[in-house]
Protein backbone atom coordinates (compact mmCIF):
# COMPACT_ATOMS: atom_id res chain seq x y z
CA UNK A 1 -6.76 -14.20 6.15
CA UNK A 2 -6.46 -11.56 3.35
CA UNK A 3 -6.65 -7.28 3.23
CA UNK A 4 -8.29 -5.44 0.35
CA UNK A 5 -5.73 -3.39 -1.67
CA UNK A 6 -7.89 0.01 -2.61
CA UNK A 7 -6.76 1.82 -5.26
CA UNK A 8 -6.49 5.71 -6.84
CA UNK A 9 -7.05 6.69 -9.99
CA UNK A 10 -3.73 6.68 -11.25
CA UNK A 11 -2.92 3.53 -9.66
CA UNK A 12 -5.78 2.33 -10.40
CA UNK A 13 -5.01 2.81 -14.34
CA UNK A 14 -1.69 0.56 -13.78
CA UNK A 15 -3.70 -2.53 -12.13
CA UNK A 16 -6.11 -2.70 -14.43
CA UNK A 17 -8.52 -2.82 -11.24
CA UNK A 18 -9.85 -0.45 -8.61
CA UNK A 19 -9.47 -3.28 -5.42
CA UNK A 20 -7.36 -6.34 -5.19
CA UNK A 21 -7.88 -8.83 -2.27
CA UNK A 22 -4.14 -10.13 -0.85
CA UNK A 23 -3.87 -13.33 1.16
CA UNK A 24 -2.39 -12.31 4.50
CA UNK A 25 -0.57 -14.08 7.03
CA UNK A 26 -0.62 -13.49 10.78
CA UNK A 27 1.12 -10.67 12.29
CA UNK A 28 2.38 -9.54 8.69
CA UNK A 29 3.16 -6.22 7.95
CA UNK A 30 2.74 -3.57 4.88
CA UNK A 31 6.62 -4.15 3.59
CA UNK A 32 5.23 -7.87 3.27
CA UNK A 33 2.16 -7.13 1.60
CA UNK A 34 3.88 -4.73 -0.92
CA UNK A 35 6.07 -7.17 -1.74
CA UNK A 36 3.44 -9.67 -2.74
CA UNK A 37 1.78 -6.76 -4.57
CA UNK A 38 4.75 -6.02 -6.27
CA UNK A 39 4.93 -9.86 -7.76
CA UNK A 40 1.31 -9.06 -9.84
CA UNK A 41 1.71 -5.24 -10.28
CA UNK A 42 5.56 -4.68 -9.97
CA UNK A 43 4.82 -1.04 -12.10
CA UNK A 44 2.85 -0.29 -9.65
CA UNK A 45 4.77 -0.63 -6.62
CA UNK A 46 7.62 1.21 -8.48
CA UNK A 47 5.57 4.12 -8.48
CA UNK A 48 4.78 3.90 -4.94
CA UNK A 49 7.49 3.05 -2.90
CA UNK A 50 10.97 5.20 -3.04
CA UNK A 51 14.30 2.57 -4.00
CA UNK A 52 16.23 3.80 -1.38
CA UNK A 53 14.48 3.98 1.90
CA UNK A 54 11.65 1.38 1.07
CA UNK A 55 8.92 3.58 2.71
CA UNK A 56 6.33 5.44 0.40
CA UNK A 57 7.16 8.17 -2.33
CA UNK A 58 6.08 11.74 -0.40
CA UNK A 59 3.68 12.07 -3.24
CA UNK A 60 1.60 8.55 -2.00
CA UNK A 61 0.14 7.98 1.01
CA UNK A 62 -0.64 4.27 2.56
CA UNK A 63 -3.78 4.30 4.77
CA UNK A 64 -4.80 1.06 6.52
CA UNK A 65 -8.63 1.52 8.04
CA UNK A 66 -8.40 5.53 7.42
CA UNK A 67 -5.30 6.13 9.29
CA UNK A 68 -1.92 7.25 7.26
CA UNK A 69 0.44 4.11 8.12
CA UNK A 70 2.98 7.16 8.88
CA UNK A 71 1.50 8.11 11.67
CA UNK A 72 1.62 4.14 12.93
CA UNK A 73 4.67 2.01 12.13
CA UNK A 74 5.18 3.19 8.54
CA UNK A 75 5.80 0.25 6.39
CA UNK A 76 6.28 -1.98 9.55
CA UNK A 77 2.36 -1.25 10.58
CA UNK A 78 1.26 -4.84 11.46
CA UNK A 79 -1.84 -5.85 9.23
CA UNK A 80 -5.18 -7.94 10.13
CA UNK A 81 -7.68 -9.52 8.62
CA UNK A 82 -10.63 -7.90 6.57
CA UNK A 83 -8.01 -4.70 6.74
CA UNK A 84 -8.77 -1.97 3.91
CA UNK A 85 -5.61 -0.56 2.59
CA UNK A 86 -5.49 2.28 0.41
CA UNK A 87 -2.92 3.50 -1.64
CA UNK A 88 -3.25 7.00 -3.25
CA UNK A 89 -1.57 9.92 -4.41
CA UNK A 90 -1.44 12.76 -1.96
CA UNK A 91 -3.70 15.84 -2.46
CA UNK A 92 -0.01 17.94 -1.02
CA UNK A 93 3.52 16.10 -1.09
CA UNK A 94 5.08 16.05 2.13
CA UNK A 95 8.30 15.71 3.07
């Protein structure tokens, strides 16, 4: 099983790469999937996630399929395969 990793333009500068495909195991979630993200592209992740609560920076938004994993689970949102996840910088930050 794997999700595509989608990327913005900033982002997208850090990678090196506009998409990255992520092996995926059952039932895992998008805490687990940054994490293996963060072992190739650790910059990356830096800029996205805040230190202290783990969830994204209000600046980024997570989207899995379209819909802003905020209004799911948040970081907890439970992945599947063939998933599309993009990560990009939000056109307003929100709090």
């Amino acid at each position: 099983m794997e999700v595509v990793v989608k990327l913005s333009d900033e982002l997208r500068k850090q990678a090196g790469t506009d998409t990255i495909k992520i092996p995926i195991d059952e039932d895992e979630t998008v805490d687990t999937l940054l994490m293996k993200l963060s072992r190739r592209h650790p910059k990356l992740v830096e800029l996205v996630l805040d230190p202290t609560t783990g969830e994204a920076k209000g600046n980024y938004e997570i989207l899995i399929n379209g819909r802003r994993i905020r209004h799911l689970r948040g970081i907890y949102t439970k992945l599947k395969h063939k998933d599309e996840v993009l990560i990009a910088q939000s056109e307003t930050e929100s709090s």
